[in-house]
C-alpha atoms as a PDB file:
ATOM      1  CA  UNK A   1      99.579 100.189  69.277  1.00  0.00           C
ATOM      2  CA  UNK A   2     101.095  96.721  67.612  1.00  0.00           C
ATOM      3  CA  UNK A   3     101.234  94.029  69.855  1.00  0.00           C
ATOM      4  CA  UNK A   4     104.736  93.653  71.805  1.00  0.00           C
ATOM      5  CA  UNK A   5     106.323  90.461  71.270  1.00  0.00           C
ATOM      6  CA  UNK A   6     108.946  88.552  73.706  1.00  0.00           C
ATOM      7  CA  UNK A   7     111.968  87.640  71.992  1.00  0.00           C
ATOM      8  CA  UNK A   8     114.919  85.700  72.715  1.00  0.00           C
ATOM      9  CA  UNK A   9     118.066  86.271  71.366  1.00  0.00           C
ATOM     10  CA  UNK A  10     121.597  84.309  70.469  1.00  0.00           C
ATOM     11  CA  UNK A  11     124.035  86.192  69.419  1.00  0.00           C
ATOM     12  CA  UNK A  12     124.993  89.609  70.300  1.00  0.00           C
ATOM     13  CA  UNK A  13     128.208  90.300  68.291  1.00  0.00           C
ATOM     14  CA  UNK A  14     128.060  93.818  65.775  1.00  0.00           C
ATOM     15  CA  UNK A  15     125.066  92.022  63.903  1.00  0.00           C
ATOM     16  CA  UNK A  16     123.260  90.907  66.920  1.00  0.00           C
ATOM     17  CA  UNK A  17     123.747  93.554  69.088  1.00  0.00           C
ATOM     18  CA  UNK A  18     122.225  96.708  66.353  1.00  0.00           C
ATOM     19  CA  UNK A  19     118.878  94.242  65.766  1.00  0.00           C
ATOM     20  CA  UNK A  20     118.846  93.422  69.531  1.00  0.00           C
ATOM     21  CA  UNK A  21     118.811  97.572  70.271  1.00  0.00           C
ATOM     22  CA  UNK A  22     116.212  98.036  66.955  1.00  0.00           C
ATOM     23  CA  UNK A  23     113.715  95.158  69.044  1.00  0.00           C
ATOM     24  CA  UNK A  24     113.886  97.354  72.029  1.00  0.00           C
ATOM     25  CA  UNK A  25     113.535 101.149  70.723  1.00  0.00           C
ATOM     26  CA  UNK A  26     110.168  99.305  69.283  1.00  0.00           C
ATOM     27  CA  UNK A  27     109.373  98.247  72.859  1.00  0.00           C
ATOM     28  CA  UNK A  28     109.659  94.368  72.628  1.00  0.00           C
ATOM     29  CA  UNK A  29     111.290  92.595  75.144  1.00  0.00           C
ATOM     30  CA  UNK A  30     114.514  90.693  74.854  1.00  0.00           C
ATOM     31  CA  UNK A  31     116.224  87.998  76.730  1.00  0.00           C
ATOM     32  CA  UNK A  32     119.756  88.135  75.150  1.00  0.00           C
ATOM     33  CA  UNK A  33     122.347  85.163  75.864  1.00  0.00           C
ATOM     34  CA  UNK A  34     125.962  85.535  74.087  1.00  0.00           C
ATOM     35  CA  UNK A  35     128.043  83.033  74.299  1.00  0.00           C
ATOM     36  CA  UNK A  36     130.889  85.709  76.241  1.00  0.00           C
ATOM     37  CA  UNK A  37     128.744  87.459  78.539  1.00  0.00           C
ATOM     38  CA  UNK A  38     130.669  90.578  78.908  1.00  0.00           C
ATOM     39  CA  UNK A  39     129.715  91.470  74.873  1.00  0.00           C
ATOM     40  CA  UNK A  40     126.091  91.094  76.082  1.00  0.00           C
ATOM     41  CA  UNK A  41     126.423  93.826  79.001  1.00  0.00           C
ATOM     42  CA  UNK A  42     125.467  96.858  76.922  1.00  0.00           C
ATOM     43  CA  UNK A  43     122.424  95.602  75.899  1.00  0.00           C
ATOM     44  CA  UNK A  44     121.573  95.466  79.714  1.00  0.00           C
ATOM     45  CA  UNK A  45     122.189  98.754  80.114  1.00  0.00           C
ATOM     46  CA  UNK A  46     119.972  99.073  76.853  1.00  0.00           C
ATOM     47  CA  UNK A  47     116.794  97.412  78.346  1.00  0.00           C
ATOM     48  CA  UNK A  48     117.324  94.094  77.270  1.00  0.00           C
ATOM     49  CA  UNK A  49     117.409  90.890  79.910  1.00  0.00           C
ATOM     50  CA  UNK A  50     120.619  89.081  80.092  1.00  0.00           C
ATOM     51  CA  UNK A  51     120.245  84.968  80.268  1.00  0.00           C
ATOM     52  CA  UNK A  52     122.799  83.223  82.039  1.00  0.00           C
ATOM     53  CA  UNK A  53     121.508  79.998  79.819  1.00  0.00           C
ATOM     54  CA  UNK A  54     120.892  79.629  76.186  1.00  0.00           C
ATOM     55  CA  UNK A  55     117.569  77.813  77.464  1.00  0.00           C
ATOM     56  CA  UNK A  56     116.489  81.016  79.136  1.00  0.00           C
ATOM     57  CA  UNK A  57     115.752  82.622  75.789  1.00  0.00           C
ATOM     58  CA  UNK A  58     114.130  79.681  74.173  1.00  0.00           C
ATOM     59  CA  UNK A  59     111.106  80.744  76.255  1.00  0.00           C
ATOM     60  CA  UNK A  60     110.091  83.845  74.493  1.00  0.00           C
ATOM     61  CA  UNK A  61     107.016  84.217  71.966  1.00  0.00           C
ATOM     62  CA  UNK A  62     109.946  83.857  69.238  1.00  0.00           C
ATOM     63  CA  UNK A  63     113.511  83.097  69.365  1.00  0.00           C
ATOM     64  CA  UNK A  64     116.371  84.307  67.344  1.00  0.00           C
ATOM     65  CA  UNK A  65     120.004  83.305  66.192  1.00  0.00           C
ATOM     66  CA  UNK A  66     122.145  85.643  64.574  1.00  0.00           C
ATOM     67  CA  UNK A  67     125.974  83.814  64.780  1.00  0.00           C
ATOM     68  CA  UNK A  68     128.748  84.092  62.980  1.00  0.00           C
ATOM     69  CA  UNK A  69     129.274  80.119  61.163  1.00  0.00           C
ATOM     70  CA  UNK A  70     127.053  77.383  59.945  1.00  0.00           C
ATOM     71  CA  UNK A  71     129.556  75.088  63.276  1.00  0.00           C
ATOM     72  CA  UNK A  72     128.118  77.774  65.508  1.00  0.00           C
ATOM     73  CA  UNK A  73     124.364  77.791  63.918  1.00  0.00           C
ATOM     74  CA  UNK A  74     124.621  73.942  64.330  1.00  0.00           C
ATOM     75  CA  UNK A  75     125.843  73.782  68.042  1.00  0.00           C
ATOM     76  CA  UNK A  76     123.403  76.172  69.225  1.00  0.00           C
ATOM     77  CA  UNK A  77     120.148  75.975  67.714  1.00  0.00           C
ATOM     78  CA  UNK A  78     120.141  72.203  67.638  1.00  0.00           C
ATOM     79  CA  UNK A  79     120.850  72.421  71.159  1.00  0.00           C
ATOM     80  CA  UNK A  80     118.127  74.697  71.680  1.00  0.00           C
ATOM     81  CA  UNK A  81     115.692  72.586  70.339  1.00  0.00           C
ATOM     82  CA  UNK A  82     115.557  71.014  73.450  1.00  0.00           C
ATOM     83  CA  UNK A  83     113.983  73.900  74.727  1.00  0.00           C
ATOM     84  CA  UNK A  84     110.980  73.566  72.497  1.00  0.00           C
ATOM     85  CA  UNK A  85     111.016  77.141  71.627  1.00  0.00           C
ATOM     86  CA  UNK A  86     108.001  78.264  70.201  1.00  0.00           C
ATOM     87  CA  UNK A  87     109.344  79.700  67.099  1.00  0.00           C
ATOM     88  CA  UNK A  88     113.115  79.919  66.043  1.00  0.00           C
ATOM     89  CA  UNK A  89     114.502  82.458  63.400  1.00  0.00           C
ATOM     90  CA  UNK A  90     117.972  81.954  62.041  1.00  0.00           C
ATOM     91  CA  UNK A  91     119.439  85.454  60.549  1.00  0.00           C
ATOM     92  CA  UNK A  92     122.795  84.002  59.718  1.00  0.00           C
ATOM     93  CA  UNK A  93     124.543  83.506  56.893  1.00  0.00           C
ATOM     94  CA  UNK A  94     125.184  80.106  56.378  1.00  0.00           C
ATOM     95  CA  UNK A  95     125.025  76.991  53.879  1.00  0.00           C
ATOM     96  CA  UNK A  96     122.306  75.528  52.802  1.00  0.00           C
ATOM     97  CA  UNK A  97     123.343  72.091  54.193  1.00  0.00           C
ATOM     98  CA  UNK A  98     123.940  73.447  57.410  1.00  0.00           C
ATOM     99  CA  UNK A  99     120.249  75.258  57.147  1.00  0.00           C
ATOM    100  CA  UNK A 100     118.950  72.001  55.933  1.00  0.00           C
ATOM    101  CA  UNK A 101     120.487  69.808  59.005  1.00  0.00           C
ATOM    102  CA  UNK A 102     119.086  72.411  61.596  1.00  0.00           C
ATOM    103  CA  UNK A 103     115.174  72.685  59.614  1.00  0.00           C
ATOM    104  CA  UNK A 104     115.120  68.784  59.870  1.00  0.00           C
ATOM    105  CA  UNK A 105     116.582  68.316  63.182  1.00  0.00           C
ATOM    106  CA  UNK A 106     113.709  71.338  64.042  1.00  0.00           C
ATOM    107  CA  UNK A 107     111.239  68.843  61.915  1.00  0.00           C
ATOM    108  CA  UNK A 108     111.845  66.025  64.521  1.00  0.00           C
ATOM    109  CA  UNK A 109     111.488  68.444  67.856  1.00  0.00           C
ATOM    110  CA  UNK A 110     108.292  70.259  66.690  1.00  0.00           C
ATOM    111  CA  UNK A 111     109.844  73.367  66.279  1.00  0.00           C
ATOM    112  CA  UNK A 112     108.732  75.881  63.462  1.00  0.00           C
ATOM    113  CA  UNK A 113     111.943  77.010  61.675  1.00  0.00           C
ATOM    114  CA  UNK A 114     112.321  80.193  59.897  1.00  0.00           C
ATOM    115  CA  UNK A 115     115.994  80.777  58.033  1.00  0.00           C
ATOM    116  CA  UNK A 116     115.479  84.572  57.891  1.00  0.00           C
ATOM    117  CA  UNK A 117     119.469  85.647  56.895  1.00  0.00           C
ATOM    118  CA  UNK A 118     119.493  89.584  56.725  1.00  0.00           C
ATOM    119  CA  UNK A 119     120.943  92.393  53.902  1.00  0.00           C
ATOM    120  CA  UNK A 120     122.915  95.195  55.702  1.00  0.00           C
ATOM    121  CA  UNK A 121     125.606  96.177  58.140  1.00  0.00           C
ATOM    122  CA  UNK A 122     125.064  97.430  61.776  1.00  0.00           C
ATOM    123  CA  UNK A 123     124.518 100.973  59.981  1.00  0.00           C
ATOM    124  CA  UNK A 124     121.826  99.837  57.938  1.00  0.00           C
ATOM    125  CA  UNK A 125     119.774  98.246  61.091  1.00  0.00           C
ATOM    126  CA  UNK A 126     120.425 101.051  62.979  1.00  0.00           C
ATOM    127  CA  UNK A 127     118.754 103.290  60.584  1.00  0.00           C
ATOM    128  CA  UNK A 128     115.692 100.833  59.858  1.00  0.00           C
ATOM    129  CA  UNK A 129     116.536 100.265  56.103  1.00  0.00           C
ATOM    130  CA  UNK A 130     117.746  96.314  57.007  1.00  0.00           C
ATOM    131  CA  UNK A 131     115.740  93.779  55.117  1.00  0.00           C
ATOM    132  CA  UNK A 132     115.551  89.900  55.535  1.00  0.00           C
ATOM    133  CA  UNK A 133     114.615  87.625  53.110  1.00  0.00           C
ATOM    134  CA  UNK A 134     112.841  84.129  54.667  1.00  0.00           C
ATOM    135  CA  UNK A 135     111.813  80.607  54.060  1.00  0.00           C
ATOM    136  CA  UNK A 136     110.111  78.083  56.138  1.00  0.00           C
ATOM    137  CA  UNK A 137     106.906  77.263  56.829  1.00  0.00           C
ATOM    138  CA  UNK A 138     103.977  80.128  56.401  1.00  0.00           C
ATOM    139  CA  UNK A 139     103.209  79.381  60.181  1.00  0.00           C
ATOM    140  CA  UNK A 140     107.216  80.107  61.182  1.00  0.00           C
ATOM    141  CA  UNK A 141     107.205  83.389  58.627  1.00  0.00           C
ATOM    142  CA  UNK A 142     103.809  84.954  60.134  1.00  0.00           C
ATOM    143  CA  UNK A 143     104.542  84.285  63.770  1.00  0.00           C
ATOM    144  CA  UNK A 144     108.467  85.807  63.260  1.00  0.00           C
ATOM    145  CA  UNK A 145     107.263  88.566  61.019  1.00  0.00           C
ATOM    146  CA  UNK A 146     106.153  91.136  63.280  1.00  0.00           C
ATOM    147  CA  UNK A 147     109.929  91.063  65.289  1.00  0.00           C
ATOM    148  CA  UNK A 148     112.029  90.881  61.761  1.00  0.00           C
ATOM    149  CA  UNK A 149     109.454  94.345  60.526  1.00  0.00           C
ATOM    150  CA  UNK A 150     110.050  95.779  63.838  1.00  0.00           C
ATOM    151  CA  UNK A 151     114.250  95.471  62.914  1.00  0.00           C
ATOM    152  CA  UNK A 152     114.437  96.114  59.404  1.00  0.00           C
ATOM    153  CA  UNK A 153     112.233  97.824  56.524  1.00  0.00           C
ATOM    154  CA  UNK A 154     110.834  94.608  54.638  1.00  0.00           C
ATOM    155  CA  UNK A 155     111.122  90.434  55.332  1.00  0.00           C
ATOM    156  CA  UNK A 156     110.394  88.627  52.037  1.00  0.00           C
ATOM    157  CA  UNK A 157     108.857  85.064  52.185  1.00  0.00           C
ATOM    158  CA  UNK A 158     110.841  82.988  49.391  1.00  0.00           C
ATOM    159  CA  UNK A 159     109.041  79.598  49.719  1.00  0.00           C
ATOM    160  CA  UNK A 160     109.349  76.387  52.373  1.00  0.00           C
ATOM    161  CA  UNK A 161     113.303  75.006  51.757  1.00  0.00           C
ATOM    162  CA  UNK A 162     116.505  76.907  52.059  1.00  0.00           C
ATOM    163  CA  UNK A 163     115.587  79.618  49.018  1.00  0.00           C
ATOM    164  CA  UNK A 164     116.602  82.229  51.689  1.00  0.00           C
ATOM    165  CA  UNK A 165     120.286  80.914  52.272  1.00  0.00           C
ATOM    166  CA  UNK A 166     120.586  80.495  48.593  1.00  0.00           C
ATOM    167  CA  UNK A 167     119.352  84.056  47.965  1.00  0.00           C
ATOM    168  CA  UNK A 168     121.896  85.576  50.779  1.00  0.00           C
ATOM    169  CA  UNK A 169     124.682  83.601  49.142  1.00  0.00           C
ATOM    170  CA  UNK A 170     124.025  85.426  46.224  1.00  0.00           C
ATOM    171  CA  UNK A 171     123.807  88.652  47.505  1.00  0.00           C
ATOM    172  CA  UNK A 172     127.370  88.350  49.141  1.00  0.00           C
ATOM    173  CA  UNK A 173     128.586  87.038  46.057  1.00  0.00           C
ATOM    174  CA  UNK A 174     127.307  90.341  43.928  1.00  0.00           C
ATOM    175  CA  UNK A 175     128.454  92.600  47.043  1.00  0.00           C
ATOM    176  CA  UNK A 176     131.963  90.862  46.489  1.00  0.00           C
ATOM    177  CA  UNK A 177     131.867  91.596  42.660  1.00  0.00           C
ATOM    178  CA  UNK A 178     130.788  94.522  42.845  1.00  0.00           C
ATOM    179  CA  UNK A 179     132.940  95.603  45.138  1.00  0.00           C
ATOM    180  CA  UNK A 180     136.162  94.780  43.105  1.00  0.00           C
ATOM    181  CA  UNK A 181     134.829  96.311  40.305  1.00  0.00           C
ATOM    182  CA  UNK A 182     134.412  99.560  42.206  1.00  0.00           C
ATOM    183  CA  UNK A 183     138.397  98.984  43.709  1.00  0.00           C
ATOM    184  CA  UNK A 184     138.980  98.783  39.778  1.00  0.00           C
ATOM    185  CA  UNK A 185     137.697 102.282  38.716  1.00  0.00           C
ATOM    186  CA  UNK A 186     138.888 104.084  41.753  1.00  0.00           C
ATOM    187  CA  UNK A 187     142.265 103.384  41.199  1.00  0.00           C
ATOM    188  CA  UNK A 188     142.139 103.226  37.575  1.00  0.00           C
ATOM    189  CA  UNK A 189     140.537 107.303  38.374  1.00  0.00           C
ATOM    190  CA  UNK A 190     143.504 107.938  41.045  1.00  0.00           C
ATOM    191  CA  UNK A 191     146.188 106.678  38.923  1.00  0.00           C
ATOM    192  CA  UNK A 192     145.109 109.106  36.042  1.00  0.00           C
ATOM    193  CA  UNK A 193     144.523 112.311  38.042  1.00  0.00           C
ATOM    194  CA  UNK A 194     140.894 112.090  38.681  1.00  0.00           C
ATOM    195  CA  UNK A 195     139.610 112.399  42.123  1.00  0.00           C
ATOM    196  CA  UNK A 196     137.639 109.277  43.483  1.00  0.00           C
ATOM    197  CA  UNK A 197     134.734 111.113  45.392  1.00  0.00           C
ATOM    198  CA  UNK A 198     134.159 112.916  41.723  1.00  0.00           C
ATOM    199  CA  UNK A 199     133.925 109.328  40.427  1.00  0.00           C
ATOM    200  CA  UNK A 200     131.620 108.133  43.024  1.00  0.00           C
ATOM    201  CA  UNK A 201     129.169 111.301  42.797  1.00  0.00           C
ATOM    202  CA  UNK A 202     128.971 110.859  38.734  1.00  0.00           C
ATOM    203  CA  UNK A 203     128.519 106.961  39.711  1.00  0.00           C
ATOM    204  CA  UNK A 204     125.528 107.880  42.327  1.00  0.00           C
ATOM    205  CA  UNK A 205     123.790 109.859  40.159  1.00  0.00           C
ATOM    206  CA  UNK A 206     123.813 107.267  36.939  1.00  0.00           C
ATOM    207  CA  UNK A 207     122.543 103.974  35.936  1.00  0.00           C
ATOM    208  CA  UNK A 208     124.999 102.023  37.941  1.00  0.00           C
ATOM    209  CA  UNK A 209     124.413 103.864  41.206  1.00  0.00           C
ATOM    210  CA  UNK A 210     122.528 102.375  43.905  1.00  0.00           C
ATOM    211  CA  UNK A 211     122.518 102.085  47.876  1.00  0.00           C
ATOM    212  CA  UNK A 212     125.573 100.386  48.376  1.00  0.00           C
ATOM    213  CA  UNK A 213     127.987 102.519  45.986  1.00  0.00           C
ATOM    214  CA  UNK A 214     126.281 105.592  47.877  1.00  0.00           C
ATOM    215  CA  UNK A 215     127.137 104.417  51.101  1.00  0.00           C
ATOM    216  CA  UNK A 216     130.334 103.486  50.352  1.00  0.00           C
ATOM    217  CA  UNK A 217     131.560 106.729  48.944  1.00  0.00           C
ATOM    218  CA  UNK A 218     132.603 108.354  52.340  1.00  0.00           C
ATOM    219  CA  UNK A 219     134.480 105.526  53.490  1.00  0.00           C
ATOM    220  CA  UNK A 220     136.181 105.141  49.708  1.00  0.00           C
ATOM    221  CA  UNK A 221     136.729 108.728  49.565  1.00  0.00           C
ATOM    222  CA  UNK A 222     138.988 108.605  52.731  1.00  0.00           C
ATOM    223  CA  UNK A 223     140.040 105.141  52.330  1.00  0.00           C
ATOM    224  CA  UNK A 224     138.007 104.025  55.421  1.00  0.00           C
ATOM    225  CA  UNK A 225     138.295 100.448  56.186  1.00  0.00           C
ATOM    226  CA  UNK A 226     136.992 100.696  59.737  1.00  0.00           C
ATOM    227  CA  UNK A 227     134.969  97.071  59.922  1.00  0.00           C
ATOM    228  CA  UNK A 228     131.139  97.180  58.859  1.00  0.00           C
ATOM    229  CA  UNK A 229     131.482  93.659  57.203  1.00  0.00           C
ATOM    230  CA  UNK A 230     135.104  91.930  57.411  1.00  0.00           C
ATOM    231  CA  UNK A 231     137.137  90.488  54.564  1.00  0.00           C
ATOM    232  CA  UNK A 232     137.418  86.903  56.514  1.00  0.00           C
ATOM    233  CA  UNK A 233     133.600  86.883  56.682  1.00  0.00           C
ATOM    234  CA  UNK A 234     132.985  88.139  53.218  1.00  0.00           C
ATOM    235  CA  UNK A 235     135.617  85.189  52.152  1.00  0.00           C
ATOM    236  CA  UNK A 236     133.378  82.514  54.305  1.00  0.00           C
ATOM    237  CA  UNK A 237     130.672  83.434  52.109  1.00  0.00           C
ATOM    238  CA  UNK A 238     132.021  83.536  48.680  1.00  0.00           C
ATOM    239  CA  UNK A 239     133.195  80.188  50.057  1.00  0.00           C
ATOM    240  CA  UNK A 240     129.845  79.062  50.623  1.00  0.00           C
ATOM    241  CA  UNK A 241     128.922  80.310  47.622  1.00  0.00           C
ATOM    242  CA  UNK A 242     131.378  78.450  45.076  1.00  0.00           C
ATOM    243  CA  UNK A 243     130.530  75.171  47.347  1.00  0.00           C
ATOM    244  CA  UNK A 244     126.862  75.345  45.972  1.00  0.00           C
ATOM    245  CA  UNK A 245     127.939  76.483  42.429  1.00  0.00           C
ATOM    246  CA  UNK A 246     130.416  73.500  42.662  1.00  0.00           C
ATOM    247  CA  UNK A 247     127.832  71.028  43.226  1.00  0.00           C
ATOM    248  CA  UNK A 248     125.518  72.520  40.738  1.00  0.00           C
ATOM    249  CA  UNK A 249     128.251  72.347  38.253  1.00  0.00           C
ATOM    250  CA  UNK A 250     127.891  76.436  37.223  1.00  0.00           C
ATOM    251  CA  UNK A 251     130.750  78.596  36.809  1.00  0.00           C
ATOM    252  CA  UNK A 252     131.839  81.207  38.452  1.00  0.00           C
ATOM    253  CA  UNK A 253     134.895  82.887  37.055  1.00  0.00           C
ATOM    254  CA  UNK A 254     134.586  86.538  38.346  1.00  0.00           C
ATOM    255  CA  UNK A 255     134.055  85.255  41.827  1.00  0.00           C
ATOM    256  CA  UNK A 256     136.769  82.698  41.925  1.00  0.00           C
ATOM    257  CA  UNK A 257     139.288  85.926  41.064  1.00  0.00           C
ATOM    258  CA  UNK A 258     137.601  87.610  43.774  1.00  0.00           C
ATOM    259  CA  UNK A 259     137.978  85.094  46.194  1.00  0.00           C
ATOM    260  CA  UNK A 260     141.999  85.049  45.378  1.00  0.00           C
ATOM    261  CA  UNK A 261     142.112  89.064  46.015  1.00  0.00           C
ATOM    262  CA  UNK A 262     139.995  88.315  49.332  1.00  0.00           C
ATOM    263  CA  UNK A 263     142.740  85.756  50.034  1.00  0.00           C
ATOM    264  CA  UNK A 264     145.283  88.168  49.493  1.00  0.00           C
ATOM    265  CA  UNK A 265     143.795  91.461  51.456  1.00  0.00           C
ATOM    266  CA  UNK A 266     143.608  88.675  54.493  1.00  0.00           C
ATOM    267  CA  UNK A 267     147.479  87.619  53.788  1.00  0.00           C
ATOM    268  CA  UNK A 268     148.004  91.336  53.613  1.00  0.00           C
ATOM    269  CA  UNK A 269     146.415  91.708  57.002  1.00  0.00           C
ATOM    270  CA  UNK A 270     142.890  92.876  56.418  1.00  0.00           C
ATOM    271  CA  UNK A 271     141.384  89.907  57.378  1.00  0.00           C
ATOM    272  CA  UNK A 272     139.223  92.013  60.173  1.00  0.00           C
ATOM    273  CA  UNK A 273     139.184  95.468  58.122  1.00  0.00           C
ATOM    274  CA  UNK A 274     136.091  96.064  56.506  1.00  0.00           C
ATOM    275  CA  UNK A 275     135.855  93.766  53.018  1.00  0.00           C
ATOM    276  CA  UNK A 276     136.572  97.404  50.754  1.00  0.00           C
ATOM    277  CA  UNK A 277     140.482  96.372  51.606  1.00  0.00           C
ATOM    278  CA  UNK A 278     139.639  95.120  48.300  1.00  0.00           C
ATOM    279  CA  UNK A 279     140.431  98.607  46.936  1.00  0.00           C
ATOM    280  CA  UNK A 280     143.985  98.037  49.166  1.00  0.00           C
ATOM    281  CA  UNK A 281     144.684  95.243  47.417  1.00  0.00           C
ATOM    282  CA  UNK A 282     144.014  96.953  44.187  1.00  0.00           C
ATOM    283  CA  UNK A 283     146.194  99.977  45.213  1.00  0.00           C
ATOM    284  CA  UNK A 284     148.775  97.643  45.640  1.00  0.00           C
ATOM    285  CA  UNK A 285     148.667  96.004  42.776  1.00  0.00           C
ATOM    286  CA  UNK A 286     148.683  99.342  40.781  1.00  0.00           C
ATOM    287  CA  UNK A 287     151.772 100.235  42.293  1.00  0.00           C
ATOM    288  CA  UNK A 288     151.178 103.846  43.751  1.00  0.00           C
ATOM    289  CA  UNK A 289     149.242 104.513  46.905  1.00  0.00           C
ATOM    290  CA  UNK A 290     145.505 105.580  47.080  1.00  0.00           C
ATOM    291  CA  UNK A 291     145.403 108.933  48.697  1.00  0.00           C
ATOM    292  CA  UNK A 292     142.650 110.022  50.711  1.00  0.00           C
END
């Protein structure tokens, strides 16, 4: 039997709350403080402990983030740090600057500091087949690997900086493309009498398929925009990620146009549907409704 590991936990919005419930069907366990404690209360019922203090948590064998802003990662894990936690994991997506400002601030406490921002929806944790990529220090990455394996299928070490907020970034900002292309086809298909779940099984089955076009095919089949990952979030990160590109000085045309149809599903009132409103926004532009 693996050796169970305390964990504290930060965080217990959609994100927070699936990893917290993975942690505890594995038989670790968790001292969860959110900053509204009401959100926290099924994960009581769950097993896990409920802290009435962000300190509370920073005594476990590792200690976790998972929040919604870089603002928020800032506020609370620098404020944790006076905690001394043992080891603290950050599984937000955030900048790099941000990251940066909470690594050195962890630098100065004697805090290991693992940035450990995960791929996948609360779906995807639920079902095991999450995955986190990481930098840090080794020591930060082998002491935090154990509860990230325990949540998701794989934790990749990417070196000792911020490669792991730079990686995320860039997954979000292929997820976004991606995405629009997909919104492109479908209604191109609709508009021209050929049924979108026919598109999406001939796209699952060739080169271009992978896991995210097959998951998606349900929800774009009935035009499902019930939240998994929000348009205003998906927008923060394309944000983040034409902030880096900016000061890099490397284009990025095709997500710039996404970012103005991400702008529009949120004008349109999508801002907290699921980010596929993109395919709204290209139904409306097409001028003829999507049918389910």
């Amino acid at each position: 039997m693996s050796e169970k590991i305390t964990v504290g936990w930060i965080g217990a919005g959609r994100m927070g709350s699936a990893m917290v419930r993975r942690l505890l069907l594995a038989g670790h366990p968790v001292t969860v403080w959110n900053r509204t404690p009401a959100k926290a209360e099924p994960l009581r019922q769950a097993g896990a402990r409920i802290a009435a203090e962000p300190g509370e948590a920073a005594g476990s064998q590792v200690t976790v983030t998972s929040l919604d802003t870089p603002a928020a990662l800032e506020e609370v894990a620098i404020g944790l740090l006076d905690h001394r936690p043992s080891v603290l994991v950050d599984t937000s997506t955030v900048s790099v600057e941000s990251s940066r400002r909470v690594r050195e601030a962890a630098a100065k406490a004697g805090v290991p500091f693992l940035a450990a921002p995960v791929s996948g929806n609360p779906s995807a944790v639920e079902a095991g087949t999450a995955s986190f990529v990481c930098s840090g220090s080794r020591e930060a990455y082998e002491r935090a690997r154990g509860v990230l394996e325990a949540i998701g299928r794989a934790a990749t070490y990417a070196g000792e900086g911020e490669e792991a907020r730079l990686l995320k970034i860039c997954h979000n900002l292929l997820l976004a493309i991606t995405t629009q292309g997909l919104a492109e086809v479908v209604v191109l298909c609709e508009q021209l009498g050929v049924d979108k779940r026919t598109l999406m099984e001939f796209l699952n089955e060739s080169v271009v398929g992978s896991a995210f076009t097959r998951y998606k095919t349900d929800a774009i089949a009935a035009m499902d925009l019930t939240p998994t990952f929000t348009s205003r979030l998906l927008l923060k990160d394309v944000d983040l990620g034409l902030a880096e590109a900016t000061a890099g000085q490397v284009p990025l045309p095709l997500v710039a146009m996404v970012r103005t149809l991400l702008v529009s599903a949120i004008a349109q009132g999508h801002g907290e549907e699921d980010f596929l409103s993109l395919l709204a926004v290209q139904e409306k532009a097409a001028g003829k409704g999507v049918t389910a």
